[in-house]
Protein backbone atom coordinates (compact mmCIF):
# COMPACT_ATOMS: atom_id res chain seq x y z
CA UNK A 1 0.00 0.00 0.00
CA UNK A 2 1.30 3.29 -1.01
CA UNK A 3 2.41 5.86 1.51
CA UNK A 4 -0.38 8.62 2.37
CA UNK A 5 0.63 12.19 2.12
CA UNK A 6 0.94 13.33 5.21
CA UNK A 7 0.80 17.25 6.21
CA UNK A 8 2.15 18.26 9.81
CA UNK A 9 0.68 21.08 11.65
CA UNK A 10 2.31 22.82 15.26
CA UNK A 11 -0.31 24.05 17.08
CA UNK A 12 0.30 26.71 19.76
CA UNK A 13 -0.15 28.55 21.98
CA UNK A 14 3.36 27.52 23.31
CA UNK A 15 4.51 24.54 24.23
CA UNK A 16 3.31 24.05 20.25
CA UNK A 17 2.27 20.57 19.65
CA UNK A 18 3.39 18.72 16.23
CA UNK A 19 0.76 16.89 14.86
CA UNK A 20 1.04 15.12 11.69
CA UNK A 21 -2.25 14.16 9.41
CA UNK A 22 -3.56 13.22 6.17
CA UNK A 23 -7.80 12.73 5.10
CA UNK A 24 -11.01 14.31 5.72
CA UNK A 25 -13.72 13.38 7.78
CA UNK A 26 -14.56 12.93 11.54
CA UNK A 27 -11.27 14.03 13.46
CA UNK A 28 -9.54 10.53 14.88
CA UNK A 29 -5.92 11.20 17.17
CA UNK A 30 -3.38 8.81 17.61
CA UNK A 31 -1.49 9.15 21.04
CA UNK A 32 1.93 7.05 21.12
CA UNK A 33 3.52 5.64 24.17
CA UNK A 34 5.78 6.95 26.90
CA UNK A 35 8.96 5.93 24.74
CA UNK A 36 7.27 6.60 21.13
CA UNK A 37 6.40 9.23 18.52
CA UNK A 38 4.19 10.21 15.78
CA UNK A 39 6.13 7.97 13.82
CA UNK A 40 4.83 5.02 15.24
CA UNK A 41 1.12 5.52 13.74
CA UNK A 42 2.00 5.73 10.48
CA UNK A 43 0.56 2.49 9.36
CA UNK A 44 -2.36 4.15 11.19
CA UNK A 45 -2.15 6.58 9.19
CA UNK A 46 -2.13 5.06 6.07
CA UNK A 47 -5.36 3.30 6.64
CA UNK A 48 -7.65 5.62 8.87
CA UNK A 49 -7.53 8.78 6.41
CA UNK A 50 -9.74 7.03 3.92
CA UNK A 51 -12.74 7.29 6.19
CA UNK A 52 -11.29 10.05 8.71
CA UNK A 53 -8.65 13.58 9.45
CA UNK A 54 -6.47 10.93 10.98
CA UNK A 55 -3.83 12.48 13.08
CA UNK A 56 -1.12 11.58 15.07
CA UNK A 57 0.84 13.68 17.70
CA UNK A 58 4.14 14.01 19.40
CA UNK A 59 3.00 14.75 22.91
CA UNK A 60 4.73 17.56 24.59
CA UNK A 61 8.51 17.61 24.91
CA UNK A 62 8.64 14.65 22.28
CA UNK A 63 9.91 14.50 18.77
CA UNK A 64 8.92 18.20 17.23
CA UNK A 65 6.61 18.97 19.64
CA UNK A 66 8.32 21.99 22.50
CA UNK A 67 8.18 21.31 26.36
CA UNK A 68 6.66 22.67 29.50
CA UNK A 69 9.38 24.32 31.29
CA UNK A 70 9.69 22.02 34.59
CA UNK A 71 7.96 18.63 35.61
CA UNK A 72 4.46 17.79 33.62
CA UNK A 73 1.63 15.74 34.31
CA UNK A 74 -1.30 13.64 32.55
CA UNK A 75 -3.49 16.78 33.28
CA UNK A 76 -1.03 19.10 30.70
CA UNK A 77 -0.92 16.51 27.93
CA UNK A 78 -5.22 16.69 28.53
CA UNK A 79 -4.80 20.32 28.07
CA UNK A 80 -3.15 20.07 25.11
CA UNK A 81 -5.54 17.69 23.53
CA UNK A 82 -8.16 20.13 23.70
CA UNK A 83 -5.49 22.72 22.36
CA UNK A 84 -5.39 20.39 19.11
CA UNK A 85 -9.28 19.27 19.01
CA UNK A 86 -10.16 23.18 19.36
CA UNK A 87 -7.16 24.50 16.51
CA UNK A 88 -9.37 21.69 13.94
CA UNK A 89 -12.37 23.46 14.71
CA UNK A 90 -14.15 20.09 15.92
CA UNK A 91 -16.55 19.60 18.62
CA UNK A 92 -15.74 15.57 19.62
CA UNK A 93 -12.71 13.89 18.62
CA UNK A 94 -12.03 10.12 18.42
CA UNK A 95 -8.99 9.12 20.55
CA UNK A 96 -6.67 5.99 19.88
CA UNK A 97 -4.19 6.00 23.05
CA UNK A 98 -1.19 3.13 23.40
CA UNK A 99 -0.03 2.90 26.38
CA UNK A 100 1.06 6.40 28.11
CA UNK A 101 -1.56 7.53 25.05
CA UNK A 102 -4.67 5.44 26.42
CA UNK A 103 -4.10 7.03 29.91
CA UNK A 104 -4.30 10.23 28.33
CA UNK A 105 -7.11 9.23 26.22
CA UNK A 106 -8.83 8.57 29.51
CA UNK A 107 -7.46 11.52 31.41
CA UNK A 108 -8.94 13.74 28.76
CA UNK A 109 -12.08 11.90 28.92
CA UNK A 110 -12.79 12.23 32.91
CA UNK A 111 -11.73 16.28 32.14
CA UNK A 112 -13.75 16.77 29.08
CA UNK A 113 -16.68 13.84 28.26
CA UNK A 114 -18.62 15.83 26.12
CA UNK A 115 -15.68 16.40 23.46
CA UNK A 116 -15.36 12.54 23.34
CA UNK A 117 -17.02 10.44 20.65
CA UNK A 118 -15.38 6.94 21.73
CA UNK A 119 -12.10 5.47 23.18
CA UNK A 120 -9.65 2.88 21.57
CA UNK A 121 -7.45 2.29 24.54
CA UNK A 122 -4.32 0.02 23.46
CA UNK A 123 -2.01 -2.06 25.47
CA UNK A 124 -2.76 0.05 29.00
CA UNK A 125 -4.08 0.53 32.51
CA UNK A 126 -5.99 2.79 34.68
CA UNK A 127 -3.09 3.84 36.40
CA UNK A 128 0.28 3.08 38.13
CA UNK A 129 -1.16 3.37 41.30
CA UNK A 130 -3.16 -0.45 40.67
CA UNK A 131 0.56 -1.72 41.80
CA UNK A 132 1.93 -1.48 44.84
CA UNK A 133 4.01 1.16 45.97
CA UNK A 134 7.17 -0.30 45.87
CA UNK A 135 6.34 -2.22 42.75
CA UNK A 136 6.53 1.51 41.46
CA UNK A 137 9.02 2.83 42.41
CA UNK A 138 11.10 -0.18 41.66
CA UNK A 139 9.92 0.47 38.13
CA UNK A 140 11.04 4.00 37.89
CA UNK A 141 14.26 3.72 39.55
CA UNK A 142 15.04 0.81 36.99
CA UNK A 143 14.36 3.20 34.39
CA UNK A 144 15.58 6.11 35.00
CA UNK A 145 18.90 4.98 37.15
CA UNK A 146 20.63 4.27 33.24
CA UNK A 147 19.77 8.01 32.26
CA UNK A 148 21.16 9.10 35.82
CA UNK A 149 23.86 7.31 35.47
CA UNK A 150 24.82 9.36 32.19
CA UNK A 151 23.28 7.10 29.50
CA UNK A 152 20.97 8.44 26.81
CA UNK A 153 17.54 7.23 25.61
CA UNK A 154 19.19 5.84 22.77
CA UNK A 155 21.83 3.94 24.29
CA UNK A 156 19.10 1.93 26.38
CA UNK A 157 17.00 1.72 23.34
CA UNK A 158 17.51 -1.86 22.51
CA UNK A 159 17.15 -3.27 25.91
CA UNK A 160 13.72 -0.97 26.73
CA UNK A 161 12.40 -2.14 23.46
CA UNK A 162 12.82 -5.70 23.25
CA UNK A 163 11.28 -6.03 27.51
CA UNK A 164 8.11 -4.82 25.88
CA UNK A 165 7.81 -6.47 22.28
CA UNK A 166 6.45 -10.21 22.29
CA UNK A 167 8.37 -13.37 21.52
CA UNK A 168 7.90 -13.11 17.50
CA UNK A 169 8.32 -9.30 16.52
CA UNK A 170 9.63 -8.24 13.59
CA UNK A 171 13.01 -6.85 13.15
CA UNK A 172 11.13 -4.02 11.44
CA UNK A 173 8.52 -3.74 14.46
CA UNK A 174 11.84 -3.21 16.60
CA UNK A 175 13.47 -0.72 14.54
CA UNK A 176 10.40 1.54 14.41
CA UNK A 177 10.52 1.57 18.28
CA UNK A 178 14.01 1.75 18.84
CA UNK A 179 14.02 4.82 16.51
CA UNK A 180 11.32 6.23 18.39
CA UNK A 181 13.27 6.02 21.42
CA UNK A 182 16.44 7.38 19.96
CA UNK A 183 15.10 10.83 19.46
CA UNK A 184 13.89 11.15 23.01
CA UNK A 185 14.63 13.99 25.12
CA UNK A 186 16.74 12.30 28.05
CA UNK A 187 15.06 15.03 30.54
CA UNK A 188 11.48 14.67 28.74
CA UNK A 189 11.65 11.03 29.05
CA UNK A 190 13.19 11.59 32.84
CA UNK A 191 9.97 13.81 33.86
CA UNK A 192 7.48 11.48 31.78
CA UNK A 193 8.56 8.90 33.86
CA UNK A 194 8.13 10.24 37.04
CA UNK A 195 4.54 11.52 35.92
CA UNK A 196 3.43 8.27 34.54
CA UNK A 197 4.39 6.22 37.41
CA UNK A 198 2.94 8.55 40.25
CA UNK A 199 -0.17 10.19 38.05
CA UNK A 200 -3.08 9.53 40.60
CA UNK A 201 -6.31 7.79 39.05
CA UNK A 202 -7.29 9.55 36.34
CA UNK A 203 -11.57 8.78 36.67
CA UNK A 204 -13.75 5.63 38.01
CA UNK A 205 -13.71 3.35 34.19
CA UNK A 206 -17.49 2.82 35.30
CA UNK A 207 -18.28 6.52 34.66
CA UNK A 208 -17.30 6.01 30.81
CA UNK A 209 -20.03 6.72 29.00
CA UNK A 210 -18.85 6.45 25.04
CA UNK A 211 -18.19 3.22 22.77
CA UNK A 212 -14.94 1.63 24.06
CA UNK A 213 -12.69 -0.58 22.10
CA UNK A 214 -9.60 -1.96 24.32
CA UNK A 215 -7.05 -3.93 22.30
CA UNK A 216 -3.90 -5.58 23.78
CA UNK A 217 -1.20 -7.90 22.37
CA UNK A 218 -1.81 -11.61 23.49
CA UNK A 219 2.11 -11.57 24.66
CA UNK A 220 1.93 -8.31 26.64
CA UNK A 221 4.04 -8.56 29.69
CA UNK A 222 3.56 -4.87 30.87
CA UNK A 223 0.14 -4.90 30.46
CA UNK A 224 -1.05 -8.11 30.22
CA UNK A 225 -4.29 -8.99 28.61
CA UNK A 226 -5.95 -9.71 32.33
CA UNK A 227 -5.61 -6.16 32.95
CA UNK A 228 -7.43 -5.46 29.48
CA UNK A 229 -10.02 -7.59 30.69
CA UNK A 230 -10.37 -6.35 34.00
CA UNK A 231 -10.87 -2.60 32.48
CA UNK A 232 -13.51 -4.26 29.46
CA UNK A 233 -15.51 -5.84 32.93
CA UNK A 234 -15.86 -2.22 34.50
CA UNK A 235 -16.96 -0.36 30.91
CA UNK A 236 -20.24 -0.56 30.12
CA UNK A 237 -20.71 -1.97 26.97
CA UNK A 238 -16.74 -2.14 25.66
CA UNK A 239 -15.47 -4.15 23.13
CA UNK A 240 -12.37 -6.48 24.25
CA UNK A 241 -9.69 -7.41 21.26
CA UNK A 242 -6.70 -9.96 22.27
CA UNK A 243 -4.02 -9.22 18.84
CA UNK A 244 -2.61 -12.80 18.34
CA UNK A 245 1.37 -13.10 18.45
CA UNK A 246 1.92 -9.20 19.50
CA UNK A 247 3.26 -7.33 22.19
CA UNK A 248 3.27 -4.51 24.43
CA UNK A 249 3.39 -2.44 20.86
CA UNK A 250 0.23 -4.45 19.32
CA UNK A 251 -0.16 -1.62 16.57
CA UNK A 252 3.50 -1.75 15.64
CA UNK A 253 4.16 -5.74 16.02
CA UNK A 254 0.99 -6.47 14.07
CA UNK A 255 -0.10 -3.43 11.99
CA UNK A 256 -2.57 -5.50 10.00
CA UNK A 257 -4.44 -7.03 12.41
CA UNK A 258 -4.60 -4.19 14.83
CA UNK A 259 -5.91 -2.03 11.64
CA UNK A 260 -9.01 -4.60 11.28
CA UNK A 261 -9.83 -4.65 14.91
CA UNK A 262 -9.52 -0.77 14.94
CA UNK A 263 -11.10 -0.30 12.14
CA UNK A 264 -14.37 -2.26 12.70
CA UNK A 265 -14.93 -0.74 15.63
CA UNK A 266 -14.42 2.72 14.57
CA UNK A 267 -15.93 2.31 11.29
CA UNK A 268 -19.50 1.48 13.59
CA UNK A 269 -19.06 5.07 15.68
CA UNK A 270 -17.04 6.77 13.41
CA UNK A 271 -19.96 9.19 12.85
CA UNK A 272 -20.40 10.33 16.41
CA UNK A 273 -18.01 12.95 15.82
CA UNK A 274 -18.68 15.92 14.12
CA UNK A 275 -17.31 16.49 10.40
């Protein structure tokens, strides 16, 4: 399948978000992970802007997106969701979050329900705070003690990459997330960290009131596919898609079948959203 053109906007006020999109239609975001990019939705991309404005951002202090000056939190990168659903002139948005992205999909929904029309929420949790609290902190200390210690995203690349990717991925699935990580900010990433493992619970999942789809990779270690189906349980009315043979990084280690499950789903609700 050929390439889609693909036009990038940066939408201010400052910190300016990058967002880069391609099609007409009801306005669909991709959010990427705590160690991706915009990049890593480009087989997104490809697909969704046949039926859809598909876009895809860098979230703040990522890629060519600018940062907040000092330490950030899930309620900023809601903020500047509404910064890019307001700049496209659109009154709901579909949101596709991976990860970090579906736990700002859902922070955004608990701040502003009304400018969601439904939730794809990928390979994620509620929060950090489900684990215990040394569970946590054991977490961030193992990542961020390499960055402390003088190392830079990309020189823990590899290792970060192939923890989350399942048994069978691609040598092409790994390059697309190890390139990801090498153009990370080492403070950005530093300060994501910290906010991703302490952000509090971002809403009660039985409040959501708009079509849910949550997909995770059948291999998922981080997240495993219980978790998935815990969250599914306490959503009225969700949709629950296991992606055979993938990941942590379902849409990356099995672009094809992630696109089909997506796509069904948002295909059904795509017109909730305003054109």
């Amino acid at each position: 399948m050929a390439a889609t053109s693909n036009a990038l906007d940066l939408i201010g006020p400052a910190p300016k978000i990058a967002v880069k999109h391609s099609g007409e239609g009801p306005l669909l975001l991709f959010f990427h992970g705590i160690g991706g990019s915009k990049e890593n939705w480009d087989n997104q991309l490809d697909v969704f802007s046949a039926s859809f404005k598909a876009g895809a951002w860098d979230a703040s202090g990522y890629g060519d997106s600018e940062d907040y000056d000092g330490p950030c939190d899930f309620d900023d990168f809601a903020r500047d969701v509404l910064k890019v659903i307001n700049f496209y002139g659109r009154r709901k948005v579909h949101l596709v979050g991976l990860s970090m992205g579906g736990r700002i999909a859902q922070r955004f929904y608990f701040m502003h329900p009304d400018r969601v029309a439904s939730l794809t929420l990928c390979d994620t949790q509620m929060t950090f705070q489900q684990r215990s609290e040394a569970d946590r902190e054991a977490f961030l200390a193992a990542r961020q003690a390499p960055l402390l210690a003088g190392k830079t995203p990309r020189d823990i690349a590899p290792a970060v990459v192939k923890s989350l990717v399942g048994p069978n991925a691609t040598a092409e699935a790994i390059q697309i997330c190890i390139d990801s990580m090498n153009k990370l900010r080492t403070e950005t990433y530093l300060k994501t960290l910290t906010a991703t493992v302490r952000q509090p619970l971002a809403g009660e999942l039985t409040d959501i009131k708009v079509p849910t789809h949550i997909i995770v990779g059948e291999f998922d270690q981080l997240t495993p596919p219980a978790i998935s189906a815990e969250m599914a349980k306490l959503i009225r009315g969700s949709k629950l898609t296991v992606i055979p043979d993938a990941g942590h990084l379902s849409n990356m280690e099995a672009p094809s079948a992630f696109n089909r499950a997506a796509q069904s789903f948002l295909m059904e609700v795509g017109d909730l959203a305003d054109r």
